[in-house]
PDB file of N, CA and C in Angstrom:
ATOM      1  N   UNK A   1      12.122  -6.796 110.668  1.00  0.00           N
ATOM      2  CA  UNK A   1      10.739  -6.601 111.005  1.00  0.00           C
ATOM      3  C   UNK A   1      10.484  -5.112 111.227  1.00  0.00           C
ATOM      4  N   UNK A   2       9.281  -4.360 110.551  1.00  0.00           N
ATOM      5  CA  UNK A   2       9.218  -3.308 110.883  1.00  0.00           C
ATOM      6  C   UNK A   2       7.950  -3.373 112.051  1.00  0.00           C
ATOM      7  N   UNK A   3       8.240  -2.247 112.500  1.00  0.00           N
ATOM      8  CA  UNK A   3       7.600  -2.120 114.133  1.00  0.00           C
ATOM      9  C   UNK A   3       7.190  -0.548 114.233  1.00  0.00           C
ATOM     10  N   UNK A   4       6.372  -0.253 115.376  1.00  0.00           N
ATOM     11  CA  UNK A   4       6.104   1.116 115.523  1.00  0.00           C
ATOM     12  C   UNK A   4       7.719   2.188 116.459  1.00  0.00           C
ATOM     13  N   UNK A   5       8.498   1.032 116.452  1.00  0.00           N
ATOM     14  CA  UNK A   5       9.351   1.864 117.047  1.00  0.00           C
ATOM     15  C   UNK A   5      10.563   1.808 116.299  1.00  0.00           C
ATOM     16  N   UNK A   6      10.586   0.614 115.260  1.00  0.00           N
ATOM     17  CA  UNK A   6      11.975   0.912 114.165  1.00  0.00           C
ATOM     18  C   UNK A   6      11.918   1.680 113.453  1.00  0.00           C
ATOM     19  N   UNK A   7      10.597   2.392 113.511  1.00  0.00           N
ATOM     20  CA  UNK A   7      10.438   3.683 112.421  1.00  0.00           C
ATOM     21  C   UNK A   7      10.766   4.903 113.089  1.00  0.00           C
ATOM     22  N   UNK A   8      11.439   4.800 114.507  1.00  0.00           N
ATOM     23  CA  UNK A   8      11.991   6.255 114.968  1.00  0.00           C
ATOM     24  C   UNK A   8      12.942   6.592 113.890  1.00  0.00           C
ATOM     25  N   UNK A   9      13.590   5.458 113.817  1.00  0.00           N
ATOM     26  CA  UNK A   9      14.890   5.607 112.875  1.00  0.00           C
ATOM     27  C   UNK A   9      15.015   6.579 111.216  1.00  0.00           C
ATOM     28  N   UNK A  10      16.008   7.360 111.488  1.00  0.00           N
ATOM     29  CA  UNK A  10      15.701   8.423 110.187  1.00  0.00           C
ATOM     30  C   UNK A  10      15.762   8.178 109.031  1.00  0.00           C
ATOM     31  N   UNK A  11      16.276   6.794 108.754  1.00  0.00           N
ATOM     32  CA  UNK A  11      16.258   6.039 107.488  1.00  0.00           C
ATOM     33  C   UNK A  11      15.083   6.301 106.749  1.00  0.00           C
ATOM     34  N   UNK A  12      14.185   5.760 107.770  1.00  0.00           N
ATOM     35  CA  UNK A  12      12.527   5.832 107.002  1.00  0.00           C
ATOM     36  C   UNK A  12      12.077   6.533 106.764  1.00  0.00           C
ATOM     37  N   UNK A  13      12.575   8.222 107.138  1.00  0.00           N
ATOM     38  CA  UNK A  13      11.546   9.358 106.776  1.00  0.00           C
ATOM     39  C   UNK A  13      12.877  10.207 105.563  1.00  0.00           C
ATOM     40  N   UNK A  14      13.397   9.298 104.951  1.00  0.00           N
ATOM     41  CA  UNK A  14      14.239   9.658 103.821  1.00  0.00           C
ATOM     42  C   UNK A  14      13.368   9.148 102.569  1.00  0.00           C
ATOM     43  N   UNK A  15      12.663   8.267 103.191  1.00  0.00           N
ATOM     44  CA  UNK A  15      12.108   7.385 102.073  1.00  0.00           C
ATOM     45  C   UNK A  15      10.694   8.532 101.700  1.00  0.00           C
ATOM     46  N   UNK A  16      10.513   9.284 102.223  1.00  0.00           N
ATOM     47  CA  UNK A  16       9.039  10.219 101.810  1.00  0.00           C
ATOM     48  C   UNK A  16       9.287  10.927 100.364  1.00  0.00           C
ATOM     49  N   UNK A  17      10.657  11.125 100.135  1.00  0.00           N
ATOM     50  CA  UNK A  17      10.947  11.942  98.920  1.00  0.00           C
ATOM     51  C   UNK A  17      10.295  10.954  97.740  1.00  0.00           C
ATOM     52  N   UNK A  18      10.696   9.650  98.147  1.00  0.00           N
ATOM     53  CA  UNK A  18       9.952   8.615  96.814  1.00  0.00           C
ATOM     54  C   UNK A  18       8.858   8.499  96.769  1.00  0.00           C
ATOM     55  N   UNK A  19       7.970   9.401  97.383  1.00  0.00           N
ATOM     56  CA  UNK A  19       6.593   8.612  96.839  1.00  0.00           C
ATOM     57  C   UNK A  19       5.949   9.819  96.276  1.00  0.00           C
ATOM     58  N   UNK A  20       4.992   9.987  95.611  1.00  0.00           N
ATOM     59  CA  UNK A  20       4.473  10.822  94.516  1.00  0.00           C
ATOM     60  C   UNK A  20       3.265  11.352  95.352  1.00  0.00           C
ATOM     61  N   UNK A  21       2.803  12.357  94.741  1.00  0.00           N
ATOM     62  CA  UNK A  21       1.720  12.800  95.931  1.00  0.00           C
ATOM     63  C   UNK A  21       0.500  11.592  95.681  1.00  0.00           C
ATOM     64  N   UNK A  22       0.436  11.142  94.899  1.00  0.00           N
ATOM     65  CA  UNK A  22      -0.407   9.837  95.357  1.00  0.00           C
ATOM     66  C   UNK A  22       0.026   8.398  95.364  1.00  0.00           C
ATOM     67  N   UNK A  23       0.620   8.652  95.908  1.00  0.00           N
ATOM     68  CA  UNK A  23       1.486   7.249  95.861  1.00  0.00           C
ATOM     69  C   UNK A  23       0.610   6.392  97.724  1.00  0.00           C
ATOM     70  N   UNK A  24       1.181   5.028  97.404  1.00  0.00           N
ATOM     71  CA  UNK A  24       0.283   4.024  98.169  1.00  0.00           C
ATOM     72  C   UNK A  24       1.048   3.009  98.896  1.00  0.00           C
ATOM     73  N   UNK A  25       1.284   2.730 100.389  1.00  0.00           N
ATOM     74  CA  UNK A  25       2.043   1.071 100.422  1.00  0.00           C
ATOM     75  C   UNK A  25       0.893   0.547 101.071  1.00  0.00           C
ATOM     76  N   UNK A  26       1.145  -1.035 100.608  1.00  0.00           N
ATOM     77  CA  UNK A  26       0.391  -1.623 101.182  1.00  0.00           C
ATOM     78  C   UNK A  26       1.154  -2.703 101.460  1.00  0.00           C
ATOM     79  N   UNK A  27       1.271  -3.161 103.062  1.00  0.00           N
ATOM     80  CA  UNK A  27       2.128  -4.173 103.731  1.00  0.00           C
ATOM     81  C   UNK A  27       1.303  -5.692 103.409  1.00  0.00           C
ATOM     82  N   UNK A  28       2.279  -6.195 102.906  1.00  0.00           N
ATOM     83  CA  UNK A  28       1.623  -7.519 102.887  1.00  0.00           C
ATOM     84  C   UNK A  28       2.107  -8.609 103.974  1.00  0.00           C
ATOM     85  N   UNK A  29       1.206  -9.431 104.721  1.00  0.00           N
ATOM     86  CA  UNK A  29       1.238 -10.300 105.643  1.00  0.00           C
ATOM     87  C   UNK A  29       0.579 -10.314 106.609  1.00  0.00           C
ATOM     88  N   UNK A  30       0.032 -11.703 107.071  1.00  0.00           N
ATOM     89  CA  UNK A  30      -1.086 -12.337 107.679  1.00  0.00           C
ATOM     90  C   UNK A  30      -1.475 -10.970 109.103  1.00  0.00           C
ATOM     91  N   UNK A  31      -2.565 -10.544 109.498  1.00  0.00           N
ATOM     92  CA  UNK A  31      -2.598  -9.615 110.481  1.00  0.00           C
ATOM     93  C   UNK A  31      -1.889  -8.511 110.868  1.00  0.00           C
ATOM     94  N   UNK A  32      -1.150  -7.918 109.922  1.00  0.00           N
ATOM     95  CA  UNK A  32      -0.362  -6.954 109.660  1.00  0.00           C
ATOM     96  C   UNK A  32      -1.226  -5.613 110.293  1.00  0.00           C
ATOM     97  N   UNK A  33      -2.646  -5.792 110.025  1.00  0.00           N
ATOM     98  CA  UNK A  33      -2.999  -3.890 110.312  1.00  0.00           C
ATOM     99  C   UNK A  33      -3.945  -4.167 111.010  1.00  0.00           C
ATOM    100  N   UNK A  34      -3.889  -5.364 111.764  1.00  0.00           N
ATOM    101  CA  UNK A  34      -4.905  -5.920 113.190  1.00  0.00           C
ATOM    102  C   UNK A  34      -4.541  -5.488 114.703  1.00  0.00           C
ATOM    103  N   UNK A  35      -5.478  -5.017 115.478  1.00  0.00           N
ATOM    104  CA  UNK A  35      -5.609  -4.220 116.669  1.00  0.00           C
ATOM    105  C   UNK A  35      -4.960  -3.174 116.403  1.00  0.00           C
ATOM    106  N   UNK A  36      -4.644  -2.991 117.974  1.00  0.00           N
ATOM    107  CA  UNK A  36      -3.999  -1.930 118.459  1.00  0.00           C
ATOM    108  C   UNK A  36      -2.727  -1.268 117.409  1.00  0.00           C
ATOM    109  N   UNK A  37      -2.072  -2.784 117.779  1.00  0.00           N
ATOM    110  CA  UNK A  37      -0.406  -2.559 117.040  1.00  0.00           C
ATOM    111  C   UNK A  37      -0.405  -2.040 115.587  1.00  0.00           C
ATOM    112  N   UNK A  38      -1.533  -2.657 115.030  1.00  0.00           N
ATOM    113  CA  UNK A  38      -1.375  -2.636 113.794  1.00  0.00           C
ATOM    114  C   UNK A  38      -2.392  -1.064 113.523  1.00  0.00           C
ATOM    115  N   UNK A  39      -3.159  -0.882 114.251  1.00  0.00           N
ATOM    116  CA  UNK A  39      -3.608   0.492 114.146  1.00  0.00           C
ATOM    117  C   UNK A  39      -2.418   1.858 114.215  1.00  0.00           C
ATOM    118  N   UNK A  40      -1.687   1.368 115.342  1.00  0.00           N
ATOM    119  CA  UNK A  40      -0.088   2.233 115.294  1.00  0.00           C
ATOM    120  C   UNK A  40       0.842   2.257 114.441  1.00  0.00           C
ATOM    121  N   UNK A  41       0.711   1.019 113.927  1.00  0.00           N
ATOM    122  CA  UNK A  41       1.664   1.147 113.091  1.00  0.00           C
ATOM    123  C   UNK A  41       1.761   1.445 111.516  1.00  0.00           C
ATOM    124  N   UNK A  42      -0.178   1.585 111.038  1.00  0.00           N
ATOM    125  CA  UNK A  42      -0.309   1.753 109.864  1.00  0.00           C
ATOM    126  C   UNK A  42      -0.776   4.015 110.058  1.00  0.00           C
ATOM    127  N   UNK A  43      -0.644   4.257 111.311  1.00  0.00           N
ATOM    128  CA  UNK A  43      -0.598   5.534 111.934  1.00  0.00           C
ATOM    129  C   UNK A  43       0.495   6.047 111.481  1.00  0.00           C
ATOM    130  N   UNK A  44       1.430   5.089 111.984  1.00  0.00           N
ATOM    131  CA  UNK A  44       3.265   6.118 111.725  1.00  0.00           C
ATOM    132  C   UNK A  44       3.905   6.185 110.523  1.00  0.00           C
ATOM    133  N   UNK A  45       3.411   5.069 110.040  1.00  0.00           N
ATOM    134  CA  UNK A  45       3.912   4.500 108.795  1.00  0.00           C
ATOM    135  C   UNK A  45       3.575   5.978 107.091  1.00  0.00           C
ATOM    136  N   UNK A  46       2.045   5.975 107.838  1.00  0.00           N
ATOM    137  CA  UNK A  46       1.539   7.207 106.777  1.00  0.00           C
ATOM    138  C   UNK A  46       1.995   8.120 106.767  1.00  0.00           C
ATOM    139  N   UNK A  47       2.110   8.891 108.470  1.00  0.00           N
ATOM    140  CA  UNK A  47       2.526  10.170 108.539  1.00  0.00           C
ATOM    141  C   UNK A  47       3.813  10.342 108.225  1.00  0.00           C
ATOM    142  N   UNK A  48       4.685   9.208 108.621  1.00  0.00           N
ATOM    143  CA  UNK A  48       6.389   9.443 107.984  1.00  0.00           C
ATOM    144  C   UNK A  48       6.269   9.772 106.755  1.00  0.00           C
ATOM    145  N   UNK A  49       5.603   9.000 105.834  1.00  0.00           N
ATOM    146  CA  UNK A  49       5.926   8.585 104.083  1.00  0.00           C
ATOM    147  C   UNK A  49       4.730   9.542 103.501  1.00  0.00           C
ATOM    148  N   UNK A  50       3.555  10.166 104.340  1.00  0.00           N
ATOM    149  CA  UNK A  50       2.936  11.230 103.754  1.00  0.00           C
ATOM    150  C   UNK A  50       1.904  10.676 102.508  1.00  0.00           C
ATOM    151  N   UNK A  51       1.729   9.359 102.640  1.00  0.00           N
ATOM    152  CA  UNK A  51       0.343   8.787 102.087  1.00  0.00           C
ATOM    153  C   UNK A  51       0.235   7.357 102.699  1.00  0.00           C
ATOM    154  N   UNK A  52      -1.417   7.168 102.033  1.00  0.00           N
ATOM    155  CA  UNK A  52      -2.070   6.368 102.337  1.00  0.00           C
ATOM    156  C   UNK A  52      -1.055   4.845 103.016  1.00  0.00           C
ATOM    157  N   UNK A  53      -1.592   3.968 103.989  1.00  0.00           N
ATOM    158  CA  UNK A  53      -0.954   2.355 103.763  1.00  0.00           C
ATOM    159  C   UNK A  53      -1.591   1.795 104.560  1.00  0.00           C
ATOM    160  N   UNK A  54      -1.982   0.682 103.964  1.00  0.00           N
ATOM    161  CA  UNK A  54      -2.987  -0.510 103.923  1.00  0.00           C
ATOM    162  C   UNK A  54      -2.442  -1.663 104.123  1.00  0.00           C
ATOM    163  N   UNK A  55      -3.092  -2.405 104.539  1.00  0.00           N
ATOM    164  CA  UNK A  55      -2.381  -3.853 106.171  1.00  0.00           C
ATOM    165  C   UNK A  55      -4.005  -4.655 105.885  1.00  0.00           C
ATOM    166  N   UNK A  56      -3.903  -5.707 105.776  1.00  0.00           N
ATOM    167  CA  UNK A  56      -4.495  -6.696 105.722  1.00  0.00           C
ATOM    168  C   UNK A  56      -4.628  -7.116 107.424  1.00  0.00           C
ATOM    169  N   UNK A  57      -6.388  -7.182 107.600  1.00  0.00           N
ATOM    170  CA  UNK A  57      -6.502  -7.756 109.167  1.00  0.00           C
ATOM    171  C   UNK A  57      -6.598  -9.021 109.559  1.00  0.00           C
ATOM    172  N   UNK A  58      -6.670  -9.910 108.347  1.00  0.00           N
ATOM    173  CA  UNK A  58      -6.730 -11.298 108.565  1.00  0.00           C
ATOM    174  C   UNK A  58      -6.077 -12.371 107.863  1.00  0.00           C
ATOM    175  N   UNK A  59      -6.067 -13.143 107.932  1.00  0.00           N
ATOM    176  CA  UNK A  59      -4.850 -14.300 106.266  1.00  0.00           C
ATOM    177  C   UNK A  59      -4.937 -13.523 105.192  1.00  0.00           C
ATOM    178  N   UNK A  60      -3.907 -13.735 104.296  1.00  0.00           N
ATOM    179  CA  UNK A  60      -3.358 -13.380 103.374  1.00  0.00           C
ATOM    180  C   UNK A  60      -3.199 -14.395 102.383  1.00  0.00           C
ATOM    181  N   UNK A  61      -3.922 -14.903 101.753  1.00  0.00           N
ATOM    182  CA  UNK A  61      -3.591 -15.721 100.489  1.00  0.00           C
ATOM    183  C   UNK A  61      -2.221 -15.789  99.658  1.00  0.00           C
ATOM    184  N   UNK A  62      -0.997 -15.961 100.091  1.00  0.00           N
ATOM    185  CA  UNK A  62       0.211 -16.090  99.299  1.00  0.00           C
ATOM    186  C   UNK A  62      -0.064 -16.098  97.876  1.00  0.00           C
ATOM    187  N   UNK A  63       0.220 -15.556  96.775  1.00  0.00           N
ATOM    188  CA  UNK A  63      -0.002 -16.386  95.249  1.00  0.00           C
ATOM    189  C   UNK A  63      -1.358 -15.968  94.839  1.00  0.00           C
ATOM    190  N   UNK A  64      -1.872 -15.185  95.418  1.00  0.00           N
ATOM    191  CA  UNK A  64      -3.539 -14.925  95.201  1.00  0.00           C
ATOM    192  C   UNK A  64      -3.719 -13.467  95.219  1.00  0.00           C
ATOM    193  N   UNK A  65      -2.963 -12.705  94.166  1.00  0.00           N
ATOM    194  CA  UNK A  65      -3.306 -11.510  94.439  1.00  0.00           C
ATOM    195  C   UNK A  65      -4.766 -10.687  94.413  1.00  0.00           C
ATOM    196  N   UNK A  66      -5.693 -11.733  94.132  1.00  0.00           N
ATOM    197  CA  UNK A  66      -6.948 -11.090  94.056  1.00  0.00           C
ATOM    198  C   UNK A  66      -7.493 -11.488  95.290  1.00  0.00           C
ATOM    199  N   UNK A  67      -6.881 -12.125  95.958  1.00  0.00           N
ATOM    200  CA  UNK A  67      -7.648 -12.229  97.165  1.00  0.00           C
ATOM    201  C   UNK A  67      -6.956 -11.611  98.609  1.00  0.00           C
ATOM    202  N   UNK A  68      -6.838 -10.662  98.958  1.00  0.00           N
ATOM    203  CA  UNK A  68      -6.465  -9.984  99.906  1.00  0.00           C
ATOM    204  C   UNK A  68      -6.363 -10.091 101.530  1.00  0.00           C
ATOM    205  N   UNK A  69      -7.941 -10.854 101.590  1.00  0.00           N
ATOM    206  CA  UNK A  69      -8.910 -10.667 103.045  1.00  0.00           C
ATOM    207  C   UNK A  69      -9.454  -9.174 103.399  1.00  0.00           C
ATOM    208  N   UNK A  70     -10.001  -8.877 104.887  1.00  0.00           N
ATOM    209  CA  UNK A  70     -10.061  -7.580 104.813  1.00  0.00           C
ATOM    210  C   UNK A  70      -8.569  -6.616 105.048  1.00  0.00           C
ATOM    211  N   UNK A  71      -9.045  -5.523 104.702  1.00  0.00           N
ATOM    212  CA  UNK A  71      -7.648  -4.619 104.884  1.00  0.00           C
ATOM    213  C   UNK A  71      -8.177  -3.222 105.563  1.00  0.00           C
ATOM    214  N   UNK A  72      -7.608  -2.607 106.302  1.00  0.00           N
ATOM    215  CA  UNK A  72      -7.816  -1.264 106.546  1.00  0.00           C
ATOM    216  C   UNK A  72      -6.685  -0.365 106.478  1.00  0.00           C
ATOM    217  N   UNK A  73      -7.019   0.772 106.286  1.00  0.00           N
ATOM    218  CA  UNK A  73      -5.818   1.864 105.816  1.00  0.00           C
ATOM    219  C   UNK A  73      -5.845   2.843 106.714  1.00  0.00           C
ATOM    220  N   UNK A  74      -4.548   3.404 106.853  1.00  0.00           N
ATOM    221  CA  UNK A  74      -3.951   4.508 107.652  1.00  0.00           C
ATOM    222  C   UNK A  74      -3.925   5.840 106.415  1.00  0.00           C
ATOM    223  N   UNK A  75      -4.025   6.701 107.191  1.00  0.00           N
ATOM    224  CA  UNK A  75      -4.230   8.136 106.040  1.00  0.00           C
ATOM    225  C   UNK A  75      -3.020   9.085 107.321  1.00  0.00           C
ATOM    226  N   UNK A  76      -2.138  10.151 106.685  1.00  0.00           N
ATOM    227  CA  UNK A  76      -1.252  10.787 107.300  1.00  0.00           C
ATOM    228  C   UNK A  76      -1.892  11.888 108.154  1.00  0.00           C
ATOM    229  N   UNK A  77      -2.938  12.009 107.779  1.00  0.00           N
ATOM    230  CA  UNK A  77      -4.149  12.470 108.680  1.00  0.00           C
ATOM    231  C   UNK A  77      -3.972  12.189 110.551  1.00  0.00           C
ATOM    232  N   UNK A  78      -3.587  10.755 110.226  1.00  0.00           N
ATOM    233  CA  UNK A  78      -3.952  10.242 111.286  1.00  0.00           C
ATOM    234  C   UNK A  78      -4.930   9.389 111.474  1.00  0.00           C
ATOM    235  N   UNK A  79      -5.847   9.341 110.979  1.00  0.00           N
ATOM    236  CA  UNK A  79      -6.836   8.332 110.861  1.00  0.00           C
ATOM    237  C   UNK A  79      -6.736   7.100 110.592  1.00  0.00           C
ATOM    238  N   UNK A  80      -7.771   5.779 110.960  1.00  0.00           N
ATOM    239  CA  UNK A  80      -7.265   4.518 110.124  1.00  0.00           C
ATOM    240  C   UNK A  80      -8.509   3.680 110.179  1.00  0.00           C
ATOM    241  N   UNK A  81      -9.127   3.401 108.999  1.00  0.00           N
ATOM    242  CA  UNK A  81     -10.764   3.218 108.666  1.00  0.00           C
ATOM    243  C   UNK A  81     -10.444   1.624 108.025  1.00  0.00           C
ATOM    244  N   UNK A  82     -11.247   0.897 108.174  1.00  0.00           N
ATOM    245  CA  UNK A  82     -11.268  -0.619 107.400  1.00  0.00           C
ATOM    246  C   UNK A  82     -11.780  -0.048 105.964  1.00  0.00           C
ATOM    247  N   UNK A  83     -11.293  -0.919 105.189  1.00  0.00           N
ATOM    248  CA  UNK A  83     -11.713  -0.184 103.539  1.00  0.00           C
ATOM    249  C   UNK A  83     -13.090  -1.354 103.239  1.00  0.00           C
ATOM    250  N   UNK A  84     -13.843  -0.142 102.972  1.00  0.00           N
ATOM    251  CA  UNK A  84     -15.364  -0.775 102.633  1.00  0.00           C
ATOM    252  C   UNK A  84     -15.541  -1.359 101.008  1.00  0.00           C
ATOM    253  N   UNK A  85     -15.827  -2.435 101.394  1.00  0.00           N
ATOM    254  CA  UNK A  85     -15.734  -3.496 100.085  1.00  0.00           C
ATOM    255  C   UNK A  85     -15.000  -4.657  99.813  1.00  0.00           C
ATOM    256  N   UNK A  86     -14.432  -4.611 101.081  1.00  0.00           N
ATOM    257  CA  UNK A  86     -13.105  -5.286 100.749  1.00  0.00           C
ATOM    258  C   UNK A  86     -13.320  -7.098 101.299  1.00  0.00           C
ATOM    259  N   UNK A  87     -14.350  -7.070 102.076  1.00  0.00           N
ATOM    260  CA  UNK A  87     -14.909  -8.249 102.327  1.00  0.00           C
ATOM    261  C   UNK A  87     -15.834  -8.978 101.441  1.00  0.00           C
ATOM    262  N   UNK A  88     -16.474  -8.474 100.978  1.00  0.00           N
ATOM    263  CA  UNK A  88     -17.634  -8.331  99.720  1.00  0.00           C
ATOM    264  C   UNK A  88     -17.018  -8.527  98.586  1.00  0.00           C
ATOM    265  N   UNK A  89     -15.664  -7.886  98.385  1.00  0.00           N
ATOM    266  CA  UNK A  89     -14.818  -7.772  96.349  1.00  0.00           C
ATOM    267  C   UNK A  89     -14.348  -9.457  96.684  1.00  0.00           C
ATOM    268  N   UNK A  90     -13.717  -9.632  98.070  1.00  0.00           N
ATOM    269  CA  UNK A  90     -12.994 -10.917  98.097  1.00  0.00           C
ATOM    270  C   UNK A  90     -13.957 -12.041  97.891  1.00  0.00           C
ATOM    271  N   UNK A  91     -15.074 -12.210  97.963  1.00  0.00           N
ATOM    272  CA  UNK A  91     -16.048 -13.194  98.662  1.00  0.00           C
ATOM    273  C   UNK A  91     -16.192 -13.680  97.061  1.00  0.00           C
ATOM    274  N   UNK A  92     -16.211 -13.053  95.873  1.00  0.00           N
ATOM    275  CA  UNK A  92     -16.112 -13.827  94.660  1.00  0.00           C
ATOM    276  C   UNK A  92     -15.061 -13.951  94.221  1.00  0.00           C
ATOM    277  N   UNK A  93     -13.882 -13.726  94.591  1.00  0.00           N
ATOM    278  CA  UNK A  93     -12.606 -14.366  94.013  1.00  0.00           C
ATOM    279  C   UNK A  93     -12.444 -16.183  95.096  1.00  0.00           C
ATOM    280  N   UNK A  94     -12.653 -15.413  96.226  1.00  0.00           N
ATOM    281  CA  UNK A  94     -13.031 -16.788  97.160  1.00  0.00           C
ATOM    282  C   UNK A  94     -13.580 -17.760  96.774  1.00  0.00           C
ATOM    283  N   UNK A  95     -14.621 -17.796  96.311  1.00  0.00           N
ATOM    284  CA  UNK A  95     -15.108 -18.715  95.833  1.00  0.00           C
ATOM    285  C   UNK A  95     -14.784 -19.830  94.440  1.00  0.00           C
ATOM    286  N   UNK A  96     -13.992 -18.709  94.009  1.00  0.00           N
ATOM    287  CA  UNK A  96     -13.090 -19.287  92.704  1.00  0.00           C
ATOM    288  C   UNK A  96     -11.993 -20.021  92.882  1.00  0.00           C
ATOM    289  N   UNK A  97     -11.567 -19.956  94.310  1.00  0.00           N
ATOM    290  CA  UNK A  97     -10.290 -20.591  94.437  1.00  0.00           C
ATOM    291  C   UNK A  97     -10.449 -22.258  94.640  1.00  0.00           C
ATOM    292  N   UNK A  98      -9.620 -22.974  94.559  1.00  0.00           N
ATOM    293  CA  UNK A  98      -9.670 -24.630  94.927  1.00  0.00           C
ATOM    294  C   UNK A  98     -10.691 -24.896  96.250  1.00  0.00           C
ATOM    295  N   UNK A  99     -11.098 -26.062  96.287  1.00  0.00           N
ATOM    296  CA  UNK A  99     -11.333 -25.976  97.474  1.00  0.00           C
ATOM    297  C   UNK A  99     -10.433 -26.408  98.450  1.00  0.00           C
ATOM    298  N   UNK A 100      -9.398 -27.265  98.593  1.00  0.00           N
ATOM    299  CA  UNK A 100      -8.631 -27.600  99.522  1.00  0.00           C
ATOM    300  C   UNK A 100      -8.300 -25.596  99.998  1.00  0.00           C
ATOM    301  N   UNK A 101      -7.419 -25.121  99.128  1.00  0.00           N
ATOM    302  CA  UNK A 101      -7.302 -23.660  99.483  1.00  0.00           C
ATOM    303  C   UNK A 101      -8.376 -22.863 100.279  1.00  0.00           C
ATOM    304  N   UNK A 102      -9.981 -22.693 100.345  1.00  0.00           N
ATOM    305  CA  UNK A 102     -10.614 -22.370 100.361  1.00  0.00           C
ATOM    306  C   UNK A 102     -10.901 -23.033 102.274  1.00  0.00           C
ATOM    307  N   UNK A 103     -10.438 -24.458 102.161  1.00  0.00           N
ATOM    308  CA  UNK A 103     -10.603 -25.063 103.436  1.00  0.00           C
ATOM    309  C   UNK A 103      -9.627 -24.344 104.060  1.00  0.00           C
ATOM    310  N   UNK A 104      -8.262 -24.614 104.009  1.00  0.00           N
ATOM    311  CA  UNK A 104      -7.688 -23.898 104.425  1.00  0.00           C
ATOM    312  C   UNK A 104      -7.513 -22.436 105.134  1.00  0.00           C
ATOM    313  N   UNK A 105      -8.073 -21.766 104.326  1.00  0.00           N
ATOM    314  CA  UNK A 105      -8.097 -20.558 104.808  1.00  0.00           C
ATOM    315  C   UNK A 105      -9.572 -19.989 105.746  1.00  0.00           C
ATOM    316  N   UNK A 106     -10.357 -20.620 105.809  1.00  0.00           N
ATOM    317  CA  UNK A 106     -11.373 -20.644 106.220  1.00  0.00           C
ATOM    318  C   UNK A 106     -10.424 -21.301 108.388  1.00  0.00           C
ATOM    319  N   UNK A 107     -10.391 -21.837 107.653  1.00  0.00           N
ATOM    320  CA  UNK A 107      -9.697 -22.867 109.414  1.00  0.00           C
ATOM    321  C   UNK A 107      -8.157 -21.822 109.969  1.00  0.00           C
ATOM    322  N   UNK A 108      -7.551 -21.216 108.851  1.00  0.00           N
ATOM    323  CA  UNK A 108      -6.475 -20.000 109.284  1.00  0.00           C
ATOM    324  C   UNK A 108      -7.061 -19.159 109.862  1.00  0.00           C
ATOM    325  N   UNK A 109      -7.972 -18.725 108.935  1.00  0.00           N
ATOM    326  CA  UNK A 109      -8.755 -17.646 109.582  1.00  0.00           C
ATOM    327  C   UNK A 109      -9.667 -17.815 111.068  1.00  0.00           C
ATOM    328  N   UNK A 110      -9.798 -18.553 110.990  1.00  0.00           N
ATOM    329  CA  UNK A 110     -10.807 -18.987 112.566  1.00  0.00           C
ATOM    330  C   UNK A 110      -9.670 -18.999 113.775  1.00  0.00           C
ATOM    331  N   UNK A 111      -8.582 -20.102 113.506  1.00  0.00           N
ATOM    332  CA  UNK A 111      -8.096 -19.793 114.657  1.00  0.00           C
ATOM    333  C   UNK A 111      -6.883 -19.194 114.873  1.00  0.00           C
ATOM    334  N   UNK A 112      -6.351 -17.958 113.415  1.00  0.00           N
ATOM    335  CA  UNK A 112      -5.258 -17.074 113.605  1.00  0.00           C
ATOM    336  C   UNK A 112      -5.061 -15.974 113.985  1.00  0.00           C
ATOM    337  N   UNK A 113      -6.962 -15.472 114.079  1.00  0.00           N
ATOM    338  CA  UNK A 113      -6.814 -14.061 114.635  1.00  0.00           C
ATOM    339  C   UNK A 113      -6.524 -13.912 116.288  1.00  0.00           C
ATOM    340  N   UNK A 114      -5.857 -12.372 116.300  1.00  0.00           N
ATOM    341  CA  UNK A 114      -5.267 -11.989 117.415  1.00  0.00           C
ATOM    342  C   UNK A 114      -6.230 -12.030 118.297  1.00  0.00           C
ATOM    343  N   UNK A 115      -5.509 -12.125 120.111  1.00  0.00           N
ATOM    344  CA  UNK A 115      -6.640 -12.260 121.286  1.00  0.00           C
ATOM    345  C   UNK A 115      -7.648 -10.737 121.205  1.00  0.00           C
ATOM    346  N   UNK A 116      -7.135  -9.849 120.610  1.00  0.00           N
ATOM    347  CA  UNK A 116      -7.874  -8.942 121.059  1.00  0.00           C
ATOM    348  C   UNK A 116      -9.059  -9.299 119.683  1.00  0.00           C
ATOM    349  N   UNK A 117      -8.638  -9.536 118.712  1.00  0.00           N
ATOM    350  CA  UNK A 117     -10.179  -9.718 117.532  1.00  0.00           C
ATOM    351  C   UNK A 117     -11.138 -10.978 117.649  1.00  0.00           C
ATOM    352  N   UNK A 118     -10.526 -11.936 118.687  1.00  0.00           N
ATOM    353  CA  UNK A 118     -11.660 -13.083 119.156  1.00  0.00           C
ATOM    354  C   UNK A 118     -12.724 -13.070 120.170  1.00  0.00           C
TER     355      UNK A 118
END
């Protein structure tokens, strides 16, 4: 599991040589770049590796790469902004999906977010 504090470790800031000056991660899994934690941790994550990375704040559709949920991104800046559109691009792939899927994630989403986003 990565964490805001397994990244003291110098392993991870070996990994900056691999990424290209525009290079991108984006963590995949359910509430990954939600609150606090996830505000810290998409913070450290940039400034180690020296670009952008993006964390999904709510379910994650397994198998659905067009459907994301929202996401917000960390910049090495320091900064970390929700990415605008990203509720809006999903809302027609959403609708394309099954509906059992569609139930589903609708009822994940209601009662998986963290105490601090309810």
């Amino acid at each position: 599991m990565i964490t805001v504090e397994s990244l003291e470790d110098q392993k991870w800031r070996e990994l900056k040589t691999l990424f290209s000056r525009d290079g991108h991660v984006v963590l995949k899994g359910c509430n990954t770049g939600s609150g606090e934690k996830g505000d810290d941790l998409l913070k450290k994550m940039s400034k180690i590796f020296g670009v952008p990375v993006t964390a999904g704040t709510v379910f994650q559709a397994v198998g659905y790469t067009s459907l994301v949920g929202e996401t917000k991104t960390g910049r090495p800046s320091g900064s970390v902004s929700p990415d605008k559109g990203s509720k809006v691009a999903n809302q027609r792939n959403f609708d394309s999906l099954p509906l059992w899927l569609r139930t589903g994630l609708i009822l994940s989403d209601k009662f998986s977010k963290p105490k601090d986003k309810r």
